[in-house]
Protein backbone atom coordinates (compact mmCIF):
# COMPACT_ATOMS: atom_id res chain seq x y z
CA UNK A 1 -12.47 102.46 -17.99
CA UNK A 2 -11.36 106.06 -17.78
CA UNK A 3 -10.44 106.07 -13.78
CA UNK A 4 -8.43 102.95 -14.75
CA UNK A 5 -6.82 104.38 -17.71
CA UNK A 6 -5.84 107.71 -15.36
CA UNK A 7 -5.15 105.58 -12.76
CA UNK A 8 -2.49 103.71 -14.85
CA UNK A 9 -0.83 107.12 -15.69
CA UNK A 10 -0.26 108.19 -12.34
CA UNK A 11 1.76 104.68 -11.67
CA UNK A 12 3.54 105.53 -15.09
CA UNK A 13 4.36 108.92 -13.63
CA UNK A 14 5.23 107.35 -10.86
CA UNK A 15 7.82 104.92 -12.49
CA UNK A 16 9.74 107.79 -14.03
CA UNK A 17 12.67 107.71 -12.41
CA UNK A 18 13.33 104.18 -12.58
CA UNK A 19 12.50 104.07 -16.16
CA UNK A 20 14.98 107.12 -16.89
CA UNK A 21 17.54 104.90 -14.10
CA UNK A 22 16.91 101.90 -16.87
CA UNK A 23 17.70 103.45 -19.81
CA UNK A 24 20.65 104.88 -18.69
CA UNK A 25 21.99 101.83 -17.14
CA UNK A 26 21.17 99.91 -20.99
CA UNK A 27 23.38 102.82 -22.36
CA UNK A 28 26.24 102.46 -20.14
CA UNK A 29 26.05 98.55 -20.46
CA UNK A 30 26.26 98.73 -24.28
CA UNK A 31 28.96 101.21 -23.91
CA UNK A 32 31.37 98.57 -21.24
CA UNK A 33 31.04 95.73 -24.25
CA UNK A 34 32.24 97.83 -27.29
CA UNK A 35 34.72 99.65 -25.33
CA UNK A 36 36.16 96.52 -24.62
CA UNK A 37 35.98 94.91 -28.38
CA UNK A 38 32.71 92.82 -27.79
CA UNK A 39 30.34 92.50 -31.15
CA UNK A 40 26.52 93.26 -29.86
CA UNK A 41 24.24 90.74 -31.73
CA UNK A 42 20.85 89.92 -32.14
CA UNK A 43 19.30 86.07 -32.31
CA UNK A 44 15.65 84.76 -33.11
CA UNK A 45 13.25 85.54 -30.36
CA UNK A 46 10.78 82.87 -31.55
CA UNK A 47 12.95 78.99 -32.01
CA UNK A 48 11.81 75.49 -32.78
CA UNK A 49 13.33 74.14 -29.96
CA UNK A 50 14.72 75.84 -26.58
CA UNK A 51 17.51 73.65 -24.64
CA UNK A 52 16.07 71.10 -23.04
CA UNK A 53 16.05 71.82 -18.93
CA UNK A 54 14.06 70.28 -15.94
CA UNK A 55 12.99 73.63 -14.15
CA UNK A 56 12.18 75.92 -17.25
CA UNK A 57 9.30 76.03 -19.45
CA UNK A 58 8.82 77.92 -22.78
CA UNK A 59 5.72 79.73 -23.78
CA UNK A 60 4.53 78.36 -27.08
CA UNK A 61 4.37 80.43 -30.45
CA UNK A 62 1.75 78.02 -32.61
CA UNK A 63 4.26 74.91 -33.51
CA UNK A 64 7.64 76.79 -32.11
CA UNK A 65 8.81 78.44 -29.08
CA UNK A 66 9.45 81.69 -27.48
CA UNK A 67 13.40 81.70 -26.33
CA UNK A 68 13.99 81.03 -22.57
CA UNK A 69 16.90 82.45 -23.15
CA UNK A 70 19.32 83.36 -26.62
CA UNK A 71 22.08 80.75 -25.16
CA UNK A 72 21.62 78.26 -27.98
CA UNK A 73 21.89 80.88 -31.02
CA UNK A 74 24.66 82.63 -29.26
CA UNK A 75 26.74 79.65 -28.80
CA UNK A 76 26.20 78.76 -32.10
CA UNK A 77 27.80 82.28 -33.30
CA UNK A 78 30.56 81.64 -30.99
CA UNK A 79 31.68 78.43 -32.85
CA UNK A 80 31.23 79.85 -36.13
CA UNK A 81 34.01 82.76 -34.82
CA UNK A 82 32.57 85.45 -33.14
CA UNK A 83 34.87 85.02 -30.03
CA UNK A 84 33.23 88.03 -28.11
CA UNK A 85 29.60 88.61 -28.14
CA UNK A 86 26.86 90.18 -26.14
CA UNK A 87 22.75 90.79 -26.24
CA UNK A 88 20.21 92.65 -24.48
CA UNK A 89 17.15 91.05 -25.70
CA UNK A 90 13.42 89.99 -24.26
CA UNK A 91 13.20 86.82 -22.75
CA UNK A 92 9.88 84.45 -21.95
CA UNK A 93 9.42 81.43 -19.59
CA UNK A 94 5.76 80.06 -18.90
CA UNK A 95 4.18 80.06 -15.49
CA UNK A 96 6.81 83.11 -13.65
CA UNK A 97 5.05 85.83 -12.12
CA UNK A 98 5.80 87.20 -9.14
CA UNK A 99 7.76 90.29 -6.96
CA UNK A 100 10.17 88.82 -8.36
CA UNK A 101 9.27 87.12 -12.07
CA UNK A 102 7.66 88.24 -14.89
CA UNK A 103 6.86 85.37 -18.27
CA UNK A 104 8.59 88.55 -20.31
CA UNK A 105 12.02 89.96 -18.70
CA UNK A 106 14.89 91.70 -20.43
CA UNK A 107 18.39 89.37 -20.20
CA UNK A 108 21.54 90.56 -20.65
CA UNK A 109 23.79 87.53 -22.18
CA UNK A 110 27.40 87.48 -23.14
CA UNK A 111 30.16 85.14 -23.87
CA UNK A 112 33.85 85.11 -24.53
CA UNK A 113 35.90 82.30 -25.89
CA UNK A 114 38.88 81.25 -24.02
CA UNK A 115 37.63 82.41 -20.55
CA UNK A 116 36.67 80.15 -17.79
CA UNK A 117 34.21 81.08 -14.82
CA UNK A 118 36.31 82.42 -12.52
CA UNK A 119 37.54 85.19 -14.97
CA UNK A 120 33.69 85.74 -15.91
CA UNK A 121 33.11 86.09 -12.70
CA UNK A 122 35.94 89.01 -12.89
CA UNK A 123 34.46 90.65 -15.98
CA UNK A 124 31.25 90.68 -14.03
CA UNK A 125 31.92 92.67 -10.68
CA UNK A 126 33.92 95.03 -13.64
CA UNK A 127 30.61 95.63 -15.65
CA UNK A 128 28.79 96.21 -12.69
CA UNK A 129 30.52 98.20 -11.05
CA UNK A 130 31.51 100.55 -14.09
CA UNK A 131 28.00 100.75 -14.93
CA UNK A 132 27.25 101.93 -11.36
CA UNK A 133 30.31 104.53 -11.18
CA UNK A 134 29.26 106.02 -15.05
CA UNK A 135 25.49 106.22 -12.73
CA UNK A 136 27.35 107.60 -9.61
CA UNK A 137 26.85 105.14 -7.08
CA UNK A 138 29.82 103.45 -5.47
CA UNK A 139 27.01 101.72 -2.69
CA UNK A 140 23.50 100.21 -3.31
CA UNK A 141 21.02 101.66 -1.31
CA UNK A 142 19.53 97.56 -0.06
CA UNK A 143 16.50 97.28 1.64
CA UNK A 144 18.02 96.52 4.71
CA UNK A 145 21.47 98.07 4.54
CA UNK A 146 23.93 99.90 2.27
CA UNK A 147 25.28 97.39 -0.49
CA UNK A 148 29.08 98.53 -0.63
CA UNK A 149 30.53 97.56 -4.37
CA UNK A 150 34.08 97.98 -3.56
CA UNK A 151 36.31 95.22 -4.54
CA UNK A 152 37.04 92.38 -3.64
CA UNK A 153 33.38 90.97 -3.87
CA UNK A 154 32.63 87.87 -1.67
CA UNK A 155 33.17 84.54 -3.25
CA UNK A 156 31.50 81.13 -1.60
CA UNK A 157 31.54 78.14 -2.91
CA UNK A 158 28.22 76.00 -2.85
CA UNK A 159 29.47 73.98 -0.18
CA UNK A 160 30.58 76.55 1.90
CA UNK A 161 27.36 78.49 1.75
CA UNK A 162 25.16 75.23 3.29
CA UNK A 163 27.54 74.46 5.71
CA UNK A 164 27.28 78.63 7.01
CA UNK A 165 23.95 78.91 6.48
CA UNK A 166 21.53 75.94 6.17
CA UNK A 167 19.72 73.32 8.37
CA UNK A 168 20.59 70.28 6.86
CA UNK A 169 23.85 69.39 4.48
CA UNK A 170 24.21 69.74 1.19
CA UNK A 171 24.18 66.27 0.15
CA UNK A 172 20.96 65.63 2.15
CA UNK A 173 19.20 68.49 0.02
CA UNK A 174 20.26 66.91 -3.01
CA UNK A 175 19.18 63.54 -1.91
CA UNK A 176 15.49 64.73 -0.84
CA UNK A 177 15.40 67.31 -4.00
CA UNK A 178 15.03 70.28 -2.14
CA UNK A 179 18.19 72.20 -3.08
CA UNK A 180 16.25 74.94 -4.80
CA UNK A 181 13.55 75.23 -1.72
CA UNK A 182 16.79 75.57 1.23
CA UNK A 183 18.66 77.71 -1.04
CA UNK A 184 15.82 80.53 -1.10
CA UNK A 185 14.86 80.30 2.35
CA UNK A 186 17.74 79.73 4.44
CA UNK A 187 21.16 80.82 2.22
CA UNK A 188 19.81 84.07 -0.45
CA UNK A 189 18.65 86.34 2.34
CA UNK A 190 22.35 86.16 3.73
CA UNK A 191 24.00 86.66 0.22
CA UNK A 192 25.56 89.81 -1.04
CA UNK A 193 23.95 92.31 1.90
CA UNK A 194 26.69 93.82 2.47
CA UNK A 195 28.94 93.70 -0.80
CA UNK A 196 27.82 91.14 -3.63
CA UNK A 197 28.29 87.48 -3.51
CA UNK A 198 29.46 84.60 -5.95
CA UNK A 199 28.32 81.92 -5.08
CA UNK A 200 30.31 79.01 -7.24
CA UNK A 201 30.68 75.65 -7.46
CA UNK A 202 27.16 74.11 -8.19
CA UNK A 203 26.51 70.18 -7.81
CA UNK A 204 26.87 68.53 -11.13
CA UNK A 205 23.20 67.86 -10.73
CA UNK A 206 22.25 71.22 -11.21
CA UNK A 207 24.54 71.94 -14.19
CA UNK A 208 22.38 71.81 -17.57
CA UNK A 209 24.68 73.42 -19.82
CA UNK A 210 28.05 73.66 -17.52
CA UNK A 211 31.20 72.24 -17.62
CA UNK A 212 32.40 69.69 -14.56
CA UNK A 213 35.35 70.44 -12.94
CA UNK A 214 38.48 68.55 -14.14
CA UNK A 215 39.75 67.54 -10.60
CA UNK A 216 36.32 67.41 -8.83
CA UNK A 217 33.71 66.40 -11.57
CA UNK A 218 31.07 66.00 -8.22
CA UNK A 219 30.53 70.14 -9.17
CA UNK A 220 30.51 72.20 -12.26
CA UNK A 221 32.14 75.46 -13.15
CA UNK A 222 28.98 77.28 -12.19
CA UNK A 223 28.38 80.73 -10.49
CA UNK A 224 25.57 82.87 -9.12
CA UNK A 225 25.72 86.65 -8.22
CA UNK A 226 23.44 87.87 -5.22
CA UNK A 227 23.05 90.99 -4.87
CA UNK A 228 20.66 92.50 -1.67
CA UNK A 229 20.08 88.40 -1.63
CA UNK A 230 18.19 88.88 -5.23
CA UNK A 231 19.89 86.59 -7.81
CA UNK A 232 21.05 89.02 -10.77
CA UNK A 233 23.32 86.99 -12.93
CA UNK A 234 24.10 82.47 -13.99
CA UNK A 235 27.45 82.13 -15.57
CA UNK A 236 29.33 78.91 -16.22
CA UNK A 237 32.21 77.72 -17.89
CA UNK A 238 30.74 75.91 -21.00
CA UNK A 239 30.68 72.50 -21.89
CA UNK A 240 31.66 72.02 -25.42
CA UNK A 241 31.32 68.08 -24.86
CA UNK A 242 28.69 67.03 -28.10
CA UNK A 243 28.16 63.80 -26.68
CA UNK A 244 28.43 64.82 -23.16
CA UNK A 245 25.25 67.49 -23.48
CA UNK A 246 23.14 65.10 -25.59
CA UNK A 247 23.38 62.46 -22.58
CA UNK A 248 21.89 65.81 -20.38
CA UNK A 249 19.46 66.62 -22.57
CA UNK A 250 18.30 63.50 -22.64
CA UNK A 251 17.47 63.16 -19.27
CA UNK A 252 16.04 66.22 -19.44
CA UNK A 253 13.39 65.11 -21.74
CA UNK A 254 13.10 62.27 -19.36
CA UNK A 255 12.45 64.85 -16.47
CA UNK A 256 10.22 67.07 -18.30
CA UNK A 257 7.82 64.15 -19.79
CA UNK A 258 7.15 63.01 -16.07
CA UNK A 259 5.89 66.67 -15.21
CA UNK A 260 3.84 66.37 -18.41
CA UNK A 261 5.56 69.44 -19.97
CA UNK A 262 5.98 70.39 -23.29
CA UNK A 263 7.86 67.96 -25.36
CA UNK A 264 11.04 69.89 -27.53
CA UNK A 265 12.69 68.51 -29.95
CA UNK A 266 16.19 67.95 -29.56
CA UNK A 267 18.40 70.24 -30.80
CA UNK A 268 20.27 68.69 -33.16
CA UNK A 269 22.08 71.75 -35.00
CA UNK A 270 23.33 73.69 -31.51
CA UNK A 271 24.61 70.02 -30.97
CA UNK A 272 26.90 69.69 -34.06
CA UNK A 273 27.54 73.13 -33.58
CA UNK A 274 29.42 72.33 -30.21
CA UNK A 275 32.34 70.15 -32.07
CA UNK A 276 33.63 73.91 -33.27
CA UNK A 277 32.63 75.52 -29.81
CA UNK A 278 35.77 76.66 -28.10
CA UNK A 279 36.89 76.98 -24.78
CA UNK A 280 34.27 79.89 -23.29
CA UNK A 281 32.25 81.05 -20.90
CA UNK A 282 28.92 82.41 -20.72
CA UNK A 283 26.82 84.57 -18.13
CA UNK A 284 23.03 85.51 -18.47
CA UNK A 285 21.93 89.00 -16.12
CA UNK A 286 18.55 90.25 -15.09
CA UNK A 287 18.26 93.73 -16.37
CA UNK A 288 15.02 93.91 -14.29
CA UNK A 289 16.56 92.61 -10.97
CA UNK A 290 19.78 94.77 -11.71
CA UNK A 291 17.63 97.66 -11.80
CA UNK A 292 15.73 96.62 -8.97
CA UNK A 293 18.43 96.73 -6.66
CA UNK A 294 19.90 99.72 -8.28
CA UNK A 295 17.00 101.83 -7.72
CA UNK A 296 15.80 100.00 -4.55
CA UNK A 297 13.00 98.59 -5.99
CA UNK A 298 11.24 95.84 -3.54
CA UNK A 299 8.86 94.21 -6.96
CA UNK A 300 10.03 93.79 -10.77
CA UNK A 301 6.50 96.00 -11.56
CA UNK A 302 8.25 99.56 -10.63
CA UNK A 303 11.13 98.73 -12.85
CA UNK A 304 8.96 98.02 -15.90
CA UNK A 305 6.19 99.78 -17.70
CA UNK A 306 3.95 97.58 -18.38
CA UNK A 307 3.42 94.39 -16.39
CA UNK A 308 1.24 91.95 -18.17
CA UNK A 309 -1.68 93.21 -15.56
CA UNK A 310 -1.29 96.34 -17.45
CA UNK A 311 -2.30 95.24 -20.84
């Protein structure tokens, strides 16, 4: 017990500069939102129902939930008024663990009525690479290669991306459900390695909580920053369509029972809530994986304290 104990300090020792890297990156992040008129609030960690979604599962808290994420609260501030809001705030999700996962991870999630994606998408190369400048890096040291964050960033569309990068066509993933399975193996090691990468324009299919595009409703208003080819941030346009997202949640449900998963309630209240929701868009960002590629971290373990392993 005691050589485990010491040995645990000496990899807390070890983690010192990352941790210090961490805290300091937190301040400066707080600092970009109120210095540019954004309210920083704080939702429910522990809900009755997350939003229902096909690839995500909660960790249970006796007859409620541990949030996947604060989206559902947060919206519902936004369509009571607050028209610019952001949260730092622990997040859970049942069965990730790995270099890149932990079931507890820190999100960063903000939203601001009357923008779409593409100006999210804007706001979120500016956070970044404020945050790195008040840090003093203008370049990310990647594991491969210098990450330069001089703008412009590179912007891909979906489409694009599979037709550069992977072995069979978009469609065809979509049609044999392995979208998620080509996108990690053939198209994120070639995203942002040498400056970061949106990539935009998601299949319908793969937009939960995202609004379609009015002239191409095949795709939603989704986007994904890469960074080193580690995901960091999911934004979207939002749907405010009630009826719309009860039709998607539905399926959901559908989805999740055949997997044998755990069976949510609806959420009826973030549903009313959406007739008031205004225009908006909404991003969620790894604090973990930011730091990871900040400090040139190659697992989500050195930018934490205590991994659940630890406990």
């Amino acid at each position: 017990m005691s050589d485990s104990f010491s040995d645990y300090n000496f990899l807390l020792a070890r983690k010192s500069q990352a941790l210090e890297i961490r805290a300091k990156l937190i301040q400066h992040i707080r600092l970009f939102f109120i210095n540019n008129n954004f309210l920083e609030v704080e939702t429910p960690l522990r809900i009755p129902s997350p939003a229902p979604e096909e690839h995500i599962e909660a960790i249970r808290s006796e007859d409620w939930f541990l949030q996947t994420s604060p989206e559902l609260c947060m919206k519902r501030l936004l369509a009571a008024g607050y028209e610019r809001i952001f949260q730092i705030s622990p997040c859970f999700r049942a069965g990730e663990r790995g270099g890149k996962h932990l079931p507890e991870f820190t999100m960063l999630e903000w939203y601001v009525a009357g923008f779409d994606y593409q100006q999210l998408m804007d706001q979120c190369e500016k956070l970044i690479r404020t945050v790195a400048k008040d840090l003093g890096a203008t370049e990310i040291s990647g594991q491969k290669n210098k990450i330069n964050l001089t703008p412009p960033w590179e912007r891909i569309s979906v489409e694009e991306a599979f037709l550069n990068y992977a072995p069979i066509s978009l469609d065809e993933a979509l049609t044999r459900d392995i979208f998620d399975e080509i996108l990690v193996d053939h198209i994120e090691p070639h995203l942002g390695m040498s400056k970061p990468t949106f990539i935009y324009d998601y299949p319908a299919k793969l937009a939960a909580l995202a609004k379609l595009k009015d002239d191409n409703p095949s795709v939603s208003e989704r986007f994904e920053l890469y960074i080193g080819g580690l995901e960091i941030a999911n934004g979207f346009s939002e749907l405010t369509d009630a009826r719309e997202q009860r039709l998607r949640f539905e399926n959901a449900l559908k989805m999740r029972a055949v997997k044998n998963w755990a069976r949510y309630e609806m959420p009826k209240i973030f549903l009313r809530s959406l007739e008031n929701l205004p225009s908006c868009a909404g991003i969620a960002l790894g604090i973990d994986r930011l730091v990871m590629v900040i400090t040139g971290a190659e697992k989500i373990d050195d930018v934490v304290a205590f991994t659940p392993e630890d406990l």
